[in-house]
Structure formats: structure tokens, C-alpha cells
N, C-alpha and C. Protein backbone atom coordinates (compact mmCIF):
# COMPACT_ATOMS: atom_id res chain seq x y z
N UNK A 1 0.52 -5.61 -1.17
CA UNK A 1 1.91 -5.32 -0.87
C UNK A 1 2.66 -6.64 -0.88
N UNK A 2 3.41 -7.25 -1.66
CA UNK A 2 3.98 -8.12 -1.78
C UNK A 2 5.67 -7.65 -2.11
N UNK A 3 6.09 -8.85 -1.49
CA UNK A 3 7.91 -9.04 -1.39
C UNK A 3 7.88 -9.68 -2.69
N UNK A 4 9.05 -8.69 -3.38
CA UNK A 4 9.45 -9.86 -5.00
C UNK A 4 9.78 -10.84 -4.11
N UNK A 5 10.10 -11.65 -3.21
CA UNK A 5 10.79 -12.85 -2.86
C UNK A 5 9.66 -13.82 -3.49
N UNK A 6 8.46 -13.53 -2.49
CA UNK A 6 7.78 -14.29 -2.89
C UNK A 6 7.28 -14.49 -4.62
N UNK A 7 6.95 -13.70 -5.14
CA UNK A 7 7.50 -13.89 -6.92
C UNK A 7 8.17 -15.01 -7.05
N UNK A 8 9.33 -14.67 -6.56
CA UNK A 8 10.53 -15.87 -6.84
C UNK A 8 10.29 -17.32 -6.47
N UNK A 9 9.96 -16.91 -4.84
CA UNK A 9 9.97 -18.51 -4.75
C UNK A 9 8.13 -19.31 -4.61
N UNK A 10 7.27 -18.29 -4.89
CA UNK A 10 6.20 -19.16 -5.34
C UNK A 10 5.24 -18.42 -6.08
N UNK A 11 5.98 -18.37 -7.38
CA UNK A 11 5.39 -17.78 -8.85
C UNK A 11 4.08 -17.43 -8.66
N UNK A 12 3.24 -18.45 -8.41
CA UNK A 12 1.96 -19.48 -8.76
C UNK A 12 0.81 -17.94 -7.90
N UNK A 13 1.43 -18.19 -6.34
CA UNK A 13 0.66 -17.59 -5.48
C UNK A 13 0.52 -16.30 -5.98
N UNK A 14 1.32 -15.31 -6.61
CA UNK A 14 1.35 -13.79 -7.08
C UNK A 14 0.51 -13.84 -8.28
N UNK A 15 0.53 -15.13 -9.30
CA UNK A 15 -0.21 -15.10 -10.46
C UNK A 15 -1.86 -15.37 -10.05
N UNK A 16 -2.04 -15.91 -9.51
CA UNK A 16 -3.71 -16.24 -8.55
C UNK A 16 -4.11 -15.29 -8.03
N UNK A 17 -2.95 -14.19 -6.64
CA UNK A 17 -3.94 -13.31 -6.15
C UNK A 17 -4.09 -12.12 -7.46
N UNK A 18 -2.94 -12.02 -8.46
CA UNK A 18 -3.15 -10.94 -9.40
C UNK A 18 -4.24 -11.16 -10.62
N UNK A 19 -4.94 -12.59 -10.77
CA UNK A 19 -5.59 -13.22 -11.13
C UNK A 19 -7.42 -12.68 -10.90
N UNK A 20 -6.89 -12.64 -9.57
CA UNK A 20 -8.62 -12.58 -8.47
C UNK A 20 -8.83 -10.97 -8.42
N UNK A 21 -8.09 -10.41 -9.35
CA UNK A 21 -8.17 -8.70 -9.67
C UNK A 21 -7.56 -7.57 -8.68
N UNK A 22 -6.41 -8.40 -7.62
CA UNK A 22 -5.62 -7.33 -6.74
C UNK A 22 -4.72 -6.63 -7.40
N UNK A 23 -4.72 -5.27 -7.18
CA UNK A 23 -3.32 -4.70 -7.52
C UNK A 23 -2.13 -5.28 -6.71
N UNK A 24 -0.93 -5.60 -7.26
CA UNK A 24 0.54 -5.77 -7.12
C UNK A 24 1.24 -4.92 -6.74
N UNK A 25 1.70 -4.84 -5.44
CA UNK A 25 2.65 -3.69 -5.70
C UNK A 25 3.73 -4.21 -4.76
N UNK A 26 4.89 -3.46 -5.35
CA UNK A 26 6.38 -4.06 -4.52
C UNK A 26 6.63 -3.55 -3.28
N UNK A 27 6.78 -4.46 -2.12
CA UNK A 27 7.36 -3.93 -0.66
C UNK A 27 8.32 -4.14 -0.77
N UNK A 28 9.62 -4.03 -1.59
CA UNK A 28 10.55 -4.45 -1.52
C UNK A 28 10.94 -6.17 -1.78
N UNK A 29 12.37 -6.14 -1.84
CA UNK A 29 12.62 -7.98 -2.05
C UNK A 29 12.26 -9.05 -1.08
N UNK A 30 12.39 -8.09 0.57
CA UNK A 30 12.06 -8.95 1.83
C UNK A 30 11.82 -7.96 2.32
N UNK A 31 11.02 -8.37 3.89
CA UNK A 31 11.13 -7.35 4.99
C UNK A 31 12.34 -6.82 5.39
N UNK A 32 13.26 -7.65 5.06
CA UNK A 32 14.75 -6.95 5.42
C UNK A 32 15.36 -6.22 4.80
N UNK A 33 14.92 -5.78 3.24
CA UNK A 33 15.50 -5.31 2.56
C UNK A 33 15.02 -3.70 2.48
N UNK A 34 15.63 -2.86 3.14
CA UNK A 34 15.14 -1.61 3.70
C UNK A 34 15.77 -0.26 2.89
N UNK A 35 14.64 0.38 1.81
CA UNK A 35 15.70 1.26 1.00
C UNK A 35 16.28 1.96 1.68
N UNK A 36 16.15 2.91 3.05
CA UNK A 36 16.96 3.83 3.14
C UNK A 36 18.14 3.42 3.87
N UNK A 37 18.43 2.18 3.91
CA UNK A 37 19.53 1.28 4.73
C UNK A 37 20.61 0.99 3.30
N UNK A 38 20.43 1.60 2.31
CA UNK A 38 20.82 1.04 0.52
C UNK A 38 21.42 2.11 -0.17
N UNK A 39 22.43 1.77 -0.32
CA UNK A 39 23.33 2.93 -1.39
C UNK A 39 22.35 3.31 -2.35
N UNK A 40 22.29 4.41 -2.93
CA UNK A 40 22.01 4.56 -4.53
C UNK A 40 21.87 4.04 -5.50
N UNK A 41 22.93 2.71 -5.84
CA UNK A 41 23.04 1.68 -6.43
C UNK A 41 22.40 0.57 -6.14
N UNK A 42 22.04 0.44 -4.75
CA UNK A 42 21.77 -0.75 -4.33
C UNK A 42 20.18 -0.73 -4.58
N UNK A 43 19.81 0.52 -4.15
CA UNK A 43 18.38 1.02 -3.76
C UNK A 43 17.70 0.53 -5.80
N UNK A 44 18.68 0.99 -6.38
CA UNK A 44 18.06 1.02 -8.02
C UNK A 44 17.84 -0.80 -8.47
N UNK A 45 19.18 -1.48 -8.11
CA UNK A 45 19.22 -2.80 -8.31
C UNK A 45 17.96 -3.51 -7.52
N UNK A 46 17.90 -3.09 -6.32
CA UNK A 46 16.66 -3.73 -5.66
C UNK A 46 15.21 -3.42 -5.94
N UNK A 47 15.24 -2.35 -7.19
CA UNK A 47 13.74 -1.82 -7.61
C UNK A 47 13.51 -2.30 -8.86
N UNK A 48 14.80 -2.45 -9.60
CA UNK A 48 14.54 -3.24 -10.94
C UNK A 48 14.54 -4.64 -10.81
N UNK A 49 14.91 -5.45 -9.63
CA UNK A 49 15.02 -6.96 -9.30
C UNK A 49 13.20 -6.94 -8.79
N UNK A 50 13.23 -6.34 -8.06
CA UNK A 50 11.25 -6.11 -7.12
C UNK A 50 10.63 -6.27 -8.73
N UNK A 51 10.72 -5.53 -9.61
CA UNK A 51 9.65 -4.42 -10.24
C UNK A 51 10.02 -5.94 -11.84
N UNK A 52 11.01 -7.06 -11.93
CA UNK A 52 11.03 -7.66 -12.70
C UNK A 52 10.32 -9.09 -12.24
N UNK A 53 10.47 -9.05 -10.86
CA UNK A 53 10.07 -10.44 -10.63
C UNK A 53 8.50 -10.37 -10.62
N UNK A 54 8.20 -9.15 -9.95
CA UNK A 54 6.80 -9.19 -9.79
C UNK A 54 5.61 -9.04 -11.07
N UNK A 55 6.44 -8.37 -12.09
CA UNK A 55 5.60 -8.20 -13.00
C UNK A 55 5.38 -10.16 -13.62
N UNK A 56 6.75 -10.30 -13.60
CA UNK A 56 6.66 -11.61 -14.60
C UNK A 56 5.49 -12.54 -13.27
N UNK A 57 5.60 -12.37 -12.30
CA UNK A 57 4.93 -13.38 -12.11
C UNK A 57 3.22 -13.04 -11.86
N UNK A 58 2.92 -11.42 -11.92
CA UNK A 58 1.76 -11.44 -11.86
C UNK A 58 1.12 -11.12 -13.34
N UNK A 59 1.69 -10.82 -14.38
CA UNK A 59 1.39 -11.19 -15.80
C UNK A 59 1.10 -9.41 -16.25
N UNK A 60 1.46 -8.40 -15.10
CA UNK A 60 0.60 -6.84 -15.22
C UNK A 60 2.03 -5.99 -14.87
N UNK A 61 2.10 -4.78 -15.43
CA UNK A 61 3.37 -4.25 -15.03
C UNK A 61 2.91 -3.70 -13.20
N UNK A 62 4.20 -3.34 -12.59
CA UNK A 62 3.46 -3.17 -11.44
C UNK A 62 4.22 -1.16 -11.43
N UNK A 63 3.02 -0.63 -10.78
CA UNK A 63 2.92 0.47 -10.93
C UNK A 63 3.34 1.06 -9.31
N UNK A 64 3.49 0.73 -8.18
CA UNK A 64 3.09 1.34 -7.25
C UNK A 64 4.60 0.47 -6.18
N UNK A 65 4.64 1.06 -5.42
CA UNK A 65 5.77 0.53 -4.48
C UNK A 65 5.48 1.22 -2.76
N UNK A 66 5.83 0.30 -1.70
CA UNK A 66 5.30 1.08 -0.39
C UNK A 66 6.45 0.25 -0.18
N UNK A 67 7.50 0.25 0.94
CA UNK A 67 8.79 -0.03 1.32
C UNK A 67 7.92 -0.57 2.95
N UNK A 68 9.02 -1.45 3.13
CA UNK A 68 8.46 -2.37 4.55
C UNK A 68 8.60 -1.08 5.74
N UNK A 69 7.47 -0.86 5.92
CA UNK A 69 7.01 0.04 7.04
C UNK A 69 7.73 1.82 6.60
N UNK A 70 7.17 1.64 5.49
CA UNK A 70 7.63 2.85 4.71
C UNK A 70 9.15 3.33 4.81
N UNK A 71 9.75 2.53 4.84
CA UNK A 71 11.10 3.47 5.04
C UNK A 71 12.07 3.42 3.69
N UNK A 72 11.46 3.87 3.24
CA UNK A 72 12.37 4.39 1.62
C UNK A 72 13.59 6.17 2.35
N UNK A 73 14.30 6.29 1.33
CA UNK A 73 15.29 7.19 1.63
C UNK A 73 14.76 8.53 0.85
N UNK A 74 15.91 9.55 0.70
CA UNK A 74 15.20 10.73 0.71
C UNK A 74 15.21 10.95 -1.06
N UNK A 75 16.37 9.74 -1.78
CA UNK A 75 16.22 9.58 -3.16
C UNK A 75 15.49 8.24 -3.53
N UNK A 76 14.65 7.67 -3.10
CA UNK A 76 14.26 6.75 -3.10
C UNK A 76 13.04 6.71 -4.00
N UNK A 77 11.95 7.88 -4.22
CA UNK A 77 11.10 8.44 -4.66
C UNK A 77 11.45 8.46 -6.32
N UNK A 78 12.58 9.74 -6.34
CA UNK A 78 13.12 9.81 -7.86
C UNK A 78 13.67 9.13 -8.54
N UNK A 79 14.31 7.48 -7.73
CA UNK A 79 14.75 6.14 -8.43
C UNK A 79 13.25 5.52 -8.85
N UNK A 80 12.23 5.63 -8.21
CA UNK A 80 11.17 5.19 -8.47
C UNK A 80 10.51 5.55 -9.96
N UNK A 81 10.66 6.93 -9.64
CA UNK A 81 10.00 7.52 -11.26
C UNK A 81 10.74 7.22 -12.28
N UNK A 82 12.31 7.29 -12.48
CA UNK A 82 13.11 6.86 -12.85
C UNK A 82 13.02 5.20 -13.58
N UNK A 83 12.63 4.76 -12.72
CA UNK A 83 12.23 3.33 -13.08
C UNK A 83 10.56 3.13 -13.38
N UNK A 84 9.68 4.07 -13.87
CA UNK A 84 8.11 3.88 -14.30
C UNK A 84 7.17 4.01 -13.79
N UNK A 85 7.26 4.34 -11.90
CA UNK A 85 6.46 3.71 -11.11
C UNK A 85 5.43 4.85 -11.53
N UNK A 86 4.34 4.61 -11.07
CA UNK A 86 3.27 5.99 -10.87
C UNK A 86 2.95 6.80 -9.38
N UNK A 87 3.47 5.93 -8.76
CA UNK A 87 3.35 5.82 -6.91
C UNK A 87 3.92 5.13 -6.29
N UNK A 88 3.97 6.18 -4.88
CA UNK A 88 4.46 5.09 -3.77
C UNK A 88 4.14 5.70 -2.54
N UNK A 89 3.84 4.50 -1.52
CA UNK A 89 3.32 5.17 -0.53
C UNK A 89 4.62 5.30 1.02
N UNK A 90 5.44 5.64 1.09
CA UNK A 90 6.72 6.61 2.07
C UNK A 90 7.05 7.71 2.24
N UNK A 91 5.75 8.14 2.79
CA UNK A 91 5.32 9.69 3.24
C UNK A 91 4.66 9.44 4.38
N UNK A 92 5.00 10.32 4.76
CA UNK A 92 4.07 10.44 6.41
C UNK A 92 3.83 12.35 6.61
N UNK A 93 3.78 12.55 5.49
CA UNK A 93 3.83 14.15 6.01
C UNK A 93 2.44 15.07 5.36
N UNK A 94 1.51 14.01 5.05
CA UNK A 94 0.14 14.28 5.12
C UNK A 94 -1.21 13.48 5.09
N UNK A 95 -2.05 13.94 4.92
CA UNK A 95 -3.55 12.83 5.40
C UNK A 95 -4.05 12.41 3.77
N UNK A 96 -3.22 12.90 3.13
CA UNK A 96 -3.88 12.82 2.11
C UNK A 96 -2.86 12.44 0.47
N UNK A 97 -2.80 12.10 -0.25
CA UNK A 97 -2.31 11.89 -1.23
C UNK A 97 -1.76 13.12 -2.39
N UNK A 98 -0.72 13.17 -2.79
CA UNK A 98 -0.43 14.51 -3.71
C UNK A 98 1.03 13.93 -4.25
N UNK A 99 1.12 14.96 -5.56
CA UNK A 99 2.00 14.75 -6.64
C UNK A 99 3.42 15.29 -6.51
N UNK A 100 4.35 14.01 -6.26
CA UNK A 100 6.01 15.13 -6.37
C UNK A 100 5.91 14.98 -7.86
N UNK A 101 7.37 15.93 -8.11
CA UNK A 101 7.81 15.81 -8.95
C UNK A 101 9.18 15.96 -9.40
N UNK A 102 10.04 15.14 -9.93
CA UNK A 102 11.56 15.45 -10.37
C UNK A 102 11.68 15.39 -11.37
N UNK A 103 12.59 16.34 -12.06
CA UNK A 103 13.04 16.79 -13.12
C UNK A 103 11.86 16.44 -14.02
N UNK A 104 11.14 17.10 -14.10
CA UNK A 104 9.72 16.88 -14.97
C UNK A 104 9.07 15.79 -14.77
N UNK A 105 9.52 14.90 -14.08
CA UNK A 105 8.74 13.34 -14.06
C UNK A 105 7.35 13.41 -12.52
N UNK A 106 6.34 13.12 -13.04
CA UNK A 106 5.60 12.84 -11.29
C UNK A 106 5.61 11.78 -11.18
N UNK A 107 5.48 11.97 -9.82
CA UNK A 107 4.58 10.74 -9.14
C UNK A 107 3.72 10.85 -7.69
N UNK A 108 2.47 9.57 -7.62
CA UNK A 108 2.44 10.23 -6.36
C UNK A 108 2.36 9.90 -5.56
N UNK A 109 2.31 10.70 -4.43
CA UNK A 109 2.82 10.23 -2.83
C UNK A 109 1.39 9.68 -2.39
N UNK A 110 1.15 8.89 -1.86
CA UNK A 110 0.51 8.40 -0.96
C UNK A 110 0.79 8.25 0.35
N UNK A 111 0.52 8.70 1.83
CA UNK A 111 0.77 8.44 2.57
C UNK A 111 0.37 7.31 3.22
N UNK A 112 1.08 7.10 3.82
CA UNK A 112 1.12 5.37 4.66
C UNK A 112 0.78 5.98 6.28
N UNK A 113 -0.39 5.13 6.54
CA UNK A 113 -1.43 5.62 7.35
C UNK A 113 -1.21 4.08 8.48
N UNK A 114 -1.55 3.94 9.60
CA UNK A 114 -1.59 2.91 10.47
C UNK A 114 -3.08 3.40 11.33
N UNK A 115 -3.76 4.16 11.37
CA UNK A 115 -4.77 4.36 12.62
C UNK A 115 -5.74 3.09 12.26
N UNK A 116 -5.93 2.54 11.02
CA UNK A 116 -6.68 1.09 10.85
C UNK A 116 -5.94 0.04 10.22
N UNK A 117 -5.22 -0.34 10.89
CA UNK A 117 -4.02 -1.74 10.62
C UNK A 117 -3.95 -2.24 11.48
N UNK A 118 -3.94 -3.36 11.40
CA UNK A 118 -3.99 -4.63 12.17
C UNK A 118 -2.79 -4.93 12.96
N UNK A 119 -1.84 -4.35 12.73
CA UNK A 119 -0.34 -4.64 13.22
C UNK A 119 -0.69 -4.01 14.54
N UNK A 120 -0.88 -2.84 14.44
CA UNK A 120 -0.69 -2.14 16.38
C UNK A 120 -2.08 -3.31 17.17
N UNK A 121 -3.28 -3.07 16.60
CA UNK A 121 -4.37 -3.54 17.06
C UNK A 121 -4.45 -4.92 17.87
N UNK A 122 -3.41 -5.63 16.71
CA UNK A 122 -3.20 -7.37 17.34
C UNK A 122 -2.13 -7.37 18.41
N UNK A 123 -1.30 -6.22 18.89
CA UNK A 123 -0.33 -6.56 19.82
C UNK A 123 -1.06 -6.55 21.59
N UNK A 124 0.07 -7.10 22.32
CA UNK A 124 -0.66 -6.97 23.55
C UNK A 124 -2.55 -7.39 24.33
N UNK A 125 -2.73 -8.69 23.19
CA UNK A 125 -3.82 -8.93 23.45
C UNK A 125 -5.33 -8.26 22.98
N UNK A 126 -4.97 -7.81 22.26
CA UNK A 126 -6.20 -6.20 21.74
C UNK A 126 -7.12 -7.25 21.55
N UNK A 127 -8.08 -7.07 21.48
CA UNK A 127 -9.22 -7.94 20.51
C UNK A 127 -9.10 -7.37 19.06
N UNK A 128 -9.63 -7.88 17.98
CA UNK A 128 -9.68 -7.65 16.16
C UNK A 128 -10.78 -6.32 16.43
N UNK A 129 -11.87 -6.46 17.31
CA UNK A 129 -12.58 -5.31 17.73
C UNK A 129 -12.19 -3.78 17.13
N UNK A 130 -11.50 -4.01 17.96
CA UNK A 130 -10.70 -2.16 18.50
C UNK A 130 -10.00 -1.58 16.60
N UNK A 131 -10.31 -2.57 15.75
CA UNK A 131 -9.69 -1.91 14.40
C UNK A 131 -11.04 -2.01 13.97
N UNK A 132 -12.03 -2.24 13.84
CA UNK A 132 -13.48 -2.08 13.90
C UNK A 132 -13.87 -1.18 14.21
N UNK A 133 -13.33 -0.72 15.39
CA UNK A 133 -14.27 0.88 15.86
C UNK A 133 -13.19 1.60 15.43
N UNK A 134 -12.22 1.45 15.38
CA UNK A 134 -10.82 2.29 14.53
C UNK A 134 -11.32 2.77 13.00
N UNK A 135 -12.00 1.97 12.27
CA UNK A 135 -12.41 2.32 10.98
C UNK A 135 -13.86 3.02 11.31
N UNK A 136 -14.86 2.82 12.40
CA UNK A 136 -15.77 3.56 12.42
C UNK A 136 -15.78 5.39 12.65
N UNK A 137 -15.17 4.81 13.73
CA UNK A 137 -14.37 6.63 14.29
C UNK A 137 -14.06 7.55 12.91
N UNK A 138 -12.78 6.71 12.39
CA UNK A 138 -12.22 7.66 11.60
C UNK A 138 -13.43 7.89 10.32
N UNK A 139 -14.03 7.07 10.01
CA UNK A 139 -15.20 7.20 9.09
C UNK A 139 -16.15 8.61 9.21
N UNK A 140 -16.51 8.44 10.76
CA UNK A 140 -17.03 9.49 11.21
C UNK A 140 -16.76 10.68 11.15
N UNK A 141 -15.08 10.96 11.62
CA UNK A 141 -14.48 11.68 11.35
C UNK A 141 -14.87 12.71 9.68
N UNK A 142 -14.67 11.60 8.97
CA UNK A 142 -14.55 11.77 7.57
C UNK A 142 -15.54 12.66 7.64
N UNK A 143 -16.96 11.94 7.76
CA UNK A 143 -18.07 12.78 7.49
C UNK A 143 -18.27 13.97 8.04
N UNK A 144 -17.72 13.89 8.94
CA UNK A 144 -17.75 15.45 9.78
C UNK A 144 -17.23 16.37 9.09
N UNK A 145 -16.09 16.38 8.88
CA UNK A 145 -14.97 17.49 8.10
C UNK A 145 -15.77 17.49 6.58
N UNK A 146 -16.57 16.36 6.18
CA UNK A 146 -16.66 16.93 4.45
C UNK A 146 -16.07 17.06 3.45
N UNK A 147 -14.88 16.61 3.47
CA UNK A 147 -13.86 16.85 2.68
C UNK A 147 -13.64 15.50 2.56
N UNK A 148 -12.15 15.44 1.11
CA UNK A 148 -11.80 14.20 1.22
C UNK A 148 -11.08 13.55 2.33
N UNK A 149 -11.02 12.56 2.44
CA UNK A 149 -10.44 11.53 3.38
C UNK A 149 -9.70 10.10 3.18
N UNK A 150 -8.53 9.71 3.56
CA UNK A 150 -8.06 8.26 3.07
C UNK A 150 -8.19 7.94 4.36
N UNK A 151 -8.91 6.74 4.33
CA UNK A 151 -8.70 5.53 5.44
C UNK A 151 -8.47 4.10 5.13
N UNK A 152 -6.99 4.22 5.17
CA UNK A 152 -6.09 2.83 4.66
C UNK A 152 -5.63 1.90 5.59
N UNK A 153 -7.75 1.13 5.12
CA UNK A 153 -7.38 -0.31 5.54
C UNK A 153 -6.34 -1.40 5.97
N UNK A 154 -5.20 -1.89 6.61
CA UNK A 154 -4.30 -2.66 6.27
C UNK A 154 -4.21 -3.58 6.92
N UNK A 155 -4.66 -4.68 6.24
CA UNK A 155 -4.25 -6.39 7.09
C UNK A 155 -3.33 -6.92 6.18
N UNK A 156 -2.54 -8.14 7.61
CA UNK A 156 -1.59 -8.78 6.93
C UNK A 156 -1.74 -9.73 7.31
N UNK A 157 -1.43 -10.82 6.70
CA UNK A 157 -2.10 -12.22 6.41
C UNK A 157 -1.39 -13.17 7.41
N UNK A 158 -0.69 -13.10 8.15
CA UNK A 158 0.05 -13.37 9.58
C UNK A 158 -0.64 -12.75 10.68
N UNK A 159 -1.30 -12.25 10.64
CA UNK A 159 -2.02 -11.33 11.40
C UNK A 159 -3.67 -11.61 11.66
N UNK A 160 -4.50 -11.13 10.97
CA UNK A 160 -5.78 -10.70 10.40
C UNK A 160 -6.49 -12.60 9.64
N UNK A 161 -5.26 -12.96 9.39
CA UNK A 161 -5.75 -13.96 7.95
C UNK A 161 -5.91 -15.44 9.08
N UNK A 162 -6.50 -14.66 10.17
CA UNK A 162 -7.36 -15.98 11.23
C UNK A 162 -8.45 -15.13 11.61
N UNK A 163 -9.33 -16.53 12.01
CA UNK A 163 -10.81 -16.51 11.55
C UNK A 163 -11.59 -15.04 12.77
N UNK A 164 -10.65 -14.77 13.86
CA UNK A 164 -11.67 -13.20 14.48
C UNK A 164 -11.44 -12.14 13.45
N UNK A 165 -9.63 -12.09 13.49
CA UNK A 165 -9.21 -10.69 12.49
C UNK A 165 -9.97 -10.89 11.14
N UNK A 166 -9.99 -12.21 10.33
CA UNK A 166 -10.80 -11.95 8.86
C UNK A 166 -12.00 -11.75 9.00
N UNK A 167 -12.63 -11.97 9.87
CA UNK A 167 -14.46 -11.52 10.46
C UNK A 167 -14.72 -10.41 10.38
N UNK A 168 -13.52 -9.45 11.42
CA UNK A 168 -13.41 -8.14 11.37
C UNK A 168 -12.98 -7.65 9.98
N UNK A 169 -12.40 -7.53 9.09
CA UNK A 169 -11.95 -7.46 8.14
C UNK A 169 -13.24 -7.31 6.87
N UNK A 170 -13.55 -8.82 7.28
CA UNK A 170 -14.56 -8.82 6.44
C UNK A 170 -15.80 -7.61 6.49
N UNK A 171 -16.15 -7.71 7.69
CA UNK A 171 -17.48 -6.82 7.99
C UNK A 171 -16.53 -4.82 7.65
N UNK A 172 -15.73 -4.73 8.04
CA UNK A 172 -15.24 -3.40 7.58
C UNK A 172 -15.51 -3.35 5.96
N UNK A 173 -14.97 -4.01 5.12
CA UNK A 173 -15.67 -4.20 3.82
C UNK A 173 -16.81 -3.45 3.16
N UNK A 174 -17.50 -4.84 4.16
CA UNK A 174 -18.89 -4.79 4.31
C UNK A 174 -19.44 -3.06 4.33
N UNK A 175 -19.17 -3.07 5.40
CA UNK A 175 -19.53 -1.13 5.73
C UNK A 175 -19.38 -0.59 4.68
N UNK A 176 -17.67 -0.27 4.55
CA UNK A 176 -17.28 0.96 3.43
C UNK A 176 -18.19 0.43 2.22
N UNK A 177 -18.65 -0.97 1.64
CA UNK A 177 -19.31 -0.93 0.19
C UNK A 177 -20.46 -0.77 0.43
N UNK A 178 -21.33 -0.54 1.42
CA UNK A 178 -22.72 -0.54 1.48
C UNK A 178 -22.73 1.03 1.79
N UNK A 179 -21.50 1.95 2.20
CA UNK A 179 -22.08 3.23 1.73
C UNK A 179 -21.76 3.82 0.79
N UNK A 180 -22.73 4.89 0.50
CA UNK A 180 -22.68 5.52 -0.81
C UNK A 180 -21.70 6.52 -0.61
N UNK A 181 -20.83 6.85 0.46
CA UNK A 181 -20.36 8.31 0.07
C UNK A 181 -19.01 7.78 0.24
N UNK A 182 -18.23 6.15 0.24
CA UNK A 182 -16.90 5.98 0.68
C UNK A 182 -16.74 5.48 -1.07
N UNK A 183 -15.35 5.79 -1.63
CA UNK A 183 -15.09 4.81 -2.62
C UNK A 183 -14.04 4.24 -2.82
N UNK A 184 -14.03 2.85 -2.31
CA UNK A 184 -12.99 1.71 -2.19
C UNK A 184 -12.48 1.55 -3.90
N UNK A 185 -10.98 1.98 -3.10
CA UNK A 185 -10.08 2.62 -3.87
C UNK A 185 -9.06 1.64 -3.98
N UNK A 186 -8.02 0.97 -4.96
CA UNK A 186 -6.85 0.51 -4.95
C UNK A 186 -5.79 2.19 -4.97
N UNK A 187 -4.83 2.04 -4.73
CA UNK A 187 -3.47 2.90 -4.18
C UNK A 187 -3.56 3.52 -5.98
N UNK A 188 -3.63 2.13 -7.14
CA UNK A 188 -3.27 2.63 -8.18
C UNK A 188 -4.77 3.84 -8.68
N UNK A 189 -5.68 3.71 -8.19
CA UNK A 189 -6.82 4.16 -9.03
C UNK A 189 -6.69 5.23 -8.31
N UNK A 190 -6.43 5.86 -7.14
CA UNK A 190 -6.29 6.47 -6.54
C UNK A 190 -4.85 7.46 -7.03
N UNK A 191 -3.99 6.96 -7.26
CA UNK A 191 -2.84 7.70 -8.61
C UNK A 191 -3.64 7.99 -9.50
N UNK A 192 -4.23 7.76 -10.19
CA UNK A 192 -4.73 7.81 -11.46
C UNK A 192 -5.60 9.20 -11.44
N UNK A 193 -6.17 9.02 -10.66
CA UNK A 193 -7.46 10.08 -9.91
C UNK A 193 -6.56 11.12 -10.22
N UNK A 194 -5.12 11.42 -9.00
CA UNK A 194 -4.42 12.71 -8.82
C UNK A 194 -3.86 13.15 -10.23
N UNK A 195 -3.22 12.10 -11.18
CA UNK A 195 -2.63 12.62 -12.11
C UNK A 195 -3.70 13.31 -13.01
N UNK A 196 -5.05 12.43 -13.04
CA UNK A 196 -5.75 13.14 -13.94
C UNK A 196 -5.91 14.61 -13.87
N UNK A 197 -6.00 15.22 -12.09
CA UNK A 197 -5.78 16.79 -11.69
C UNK A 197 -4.78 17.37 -11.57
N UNK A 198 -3.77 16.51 -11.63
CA UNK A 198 -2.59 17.30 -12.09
C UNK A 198 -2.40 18.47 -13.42
């Protein structure tokens, strides 16, 4: 989840992590820049400014968009498709991932999940711990029900990107790739998946 800002003002860093095989995807220009706070106009200018800087500087078109703490508007979605995207994750109205669609165009929703993110976990003293057993639980969970399941990981590098939270981080990893029944997913492969059942 990267801010075109950073694109802008340090090229280098977006071309390296897109380099080391991360997907790109636009949070918007800044944390401040909040689509559903954005005219129509504004909301389009700020997706073709995101969606130009980031490509040029990570060398890959970028496919996917999640708005700073999801808050995209209620046309925010169909400017998206409008402009190429394949996804975006500013939904909160299920556990699971699925396809809108406008005027013949899809795309798809991903929901934006917090029960394993580092943001609530690190406030008020928490230990990095408690998002550790946060990803075990819900894991468990998973297996219980049998069905599919998203459990979206999320650290942020202000956060997590010191040496307890990246420990924890790391070893969650660890887990989900050493079992056989989880499959660590980017947001885009995970689009890809739905459209193919579309």
C-alpha cells in the first residue's frame, strides 16, 4: 500500500520494493488525501495522479487501490474501473472478497479487514504478541468452518518495522508458509482468482 507521494518524492524506494517482487498498489496521494472527502472530479484527478506516479516509478501498471483506512466514497469504486483498476479493497460489508460491477465493467471488492494489523495491536502498550495469537485464532477459526477464509495480514513500517513487531511479523509468515492448507496471496492474485469465476 503505498502513497503516490512517495513515488514522487523518492522514485528509487517504489522501484526496489517493486523490484524485490511486491505488488504496488495506490493508498491514495497521502494519508490526507481521503476519497470520500473529494468531489467527483477531484476523486478522478487524484486516481490518475496515484495510478501515474506509481506506475512510472515502479516500472508495472498498478492494478489495485485500498484508500487510507478504506474510506473511498460511494462512486469511488466506478472511477476506479473507469480508470483500469482490477480491485480495491473499501468494503467492509463482507469476510470475503466478490465482484461489483458497473455498466458492464468489474471489479473486485476486497474487504479491508483489521482483526490482524498492527495498528490497533501497537496502541496502548499491547505487546507485538497479541497480533500473533490474533493470526492464530483466526487461523483456527478458518479451519473450523472449512470454507474459504481471508486473513489480511497488515503491518506498517512505522509500526511493526522495529525489531519485536518484525519478529512477530516474521514468524506469522513463517506459519502461514509452512502450512499446506493457507495460500499466501497478494490482493492482485487474489482478483485474478475471482475474475477467473466470474
Amino acid at each position: 500500500m503505498t502513497n503516490a507521494i512517495i513515488a514522487e518524492r523518492s522514485h528509487r524506494v517504489v522501484q526496489d520494493i517493486a523490484g524485490a517482487g511486491h505488488e504496488i498498489l495506490s493508498h491514495s496521494y497521502a494519508m490526507d488525501v481521503i476519497p470520500a472527502l473529494l468531489s467527483r472530479e477531484e476523486q478522478k484527478r487524484n486516481i490518475a495522479r496515484c495510478t501515474a506516479l506509481l506506475t512510472d516509478a515502479s516500472g508495472h501498471p498498478v492494478w489495485g487501490w485500498l484508500s487510507p483506512r478504506g474510506t473511498s466514497g460511494a462512486e469511488h469504486p466506478r472511477l476506479l474501473v473507469e480508470a483500469g483498476y482490477r480491485w480495491h479493497g473499501d468494503v467492509f460489508d463482507s469476510d470475503l472478497p466478490y465482484v461489483q460491477e458497473f455498466d458492464g465493467a468489474k471489479i473486485v471488492a476486497i474487504p479491508l479487514a483489521t482483526d490482524v494489523n498492527d495498528m490497533p495491536f501497537m496502541k496502548h502498550g499491547n505487546p507485538p504478541e497479541l497480533m500473533r495469537r490474533s493470526f492464530e485464532e483466526n487461523l483456527a477459526i478458518a479451519r473450523e468452518d472449512r470454507g474459504p477464509s481471508v486473513i489480511d495480514v497488515t503491518v506498517h513500517a512505522h509500526i511493526f518495522g522495529r525489531p519485536r513487531g518484525a519478529r512477530v511479523f516474521r514468524d506469522i509468515v513463517r506459519s502461514a508458509a509452512s502450512s499446506p492448507d493457507v495460500w499466501l496471496a497478494t490482493r492482485q492474485q487474489m482478483a485474478d482468482f475471482l475474475m477467473q469465476q466470474a
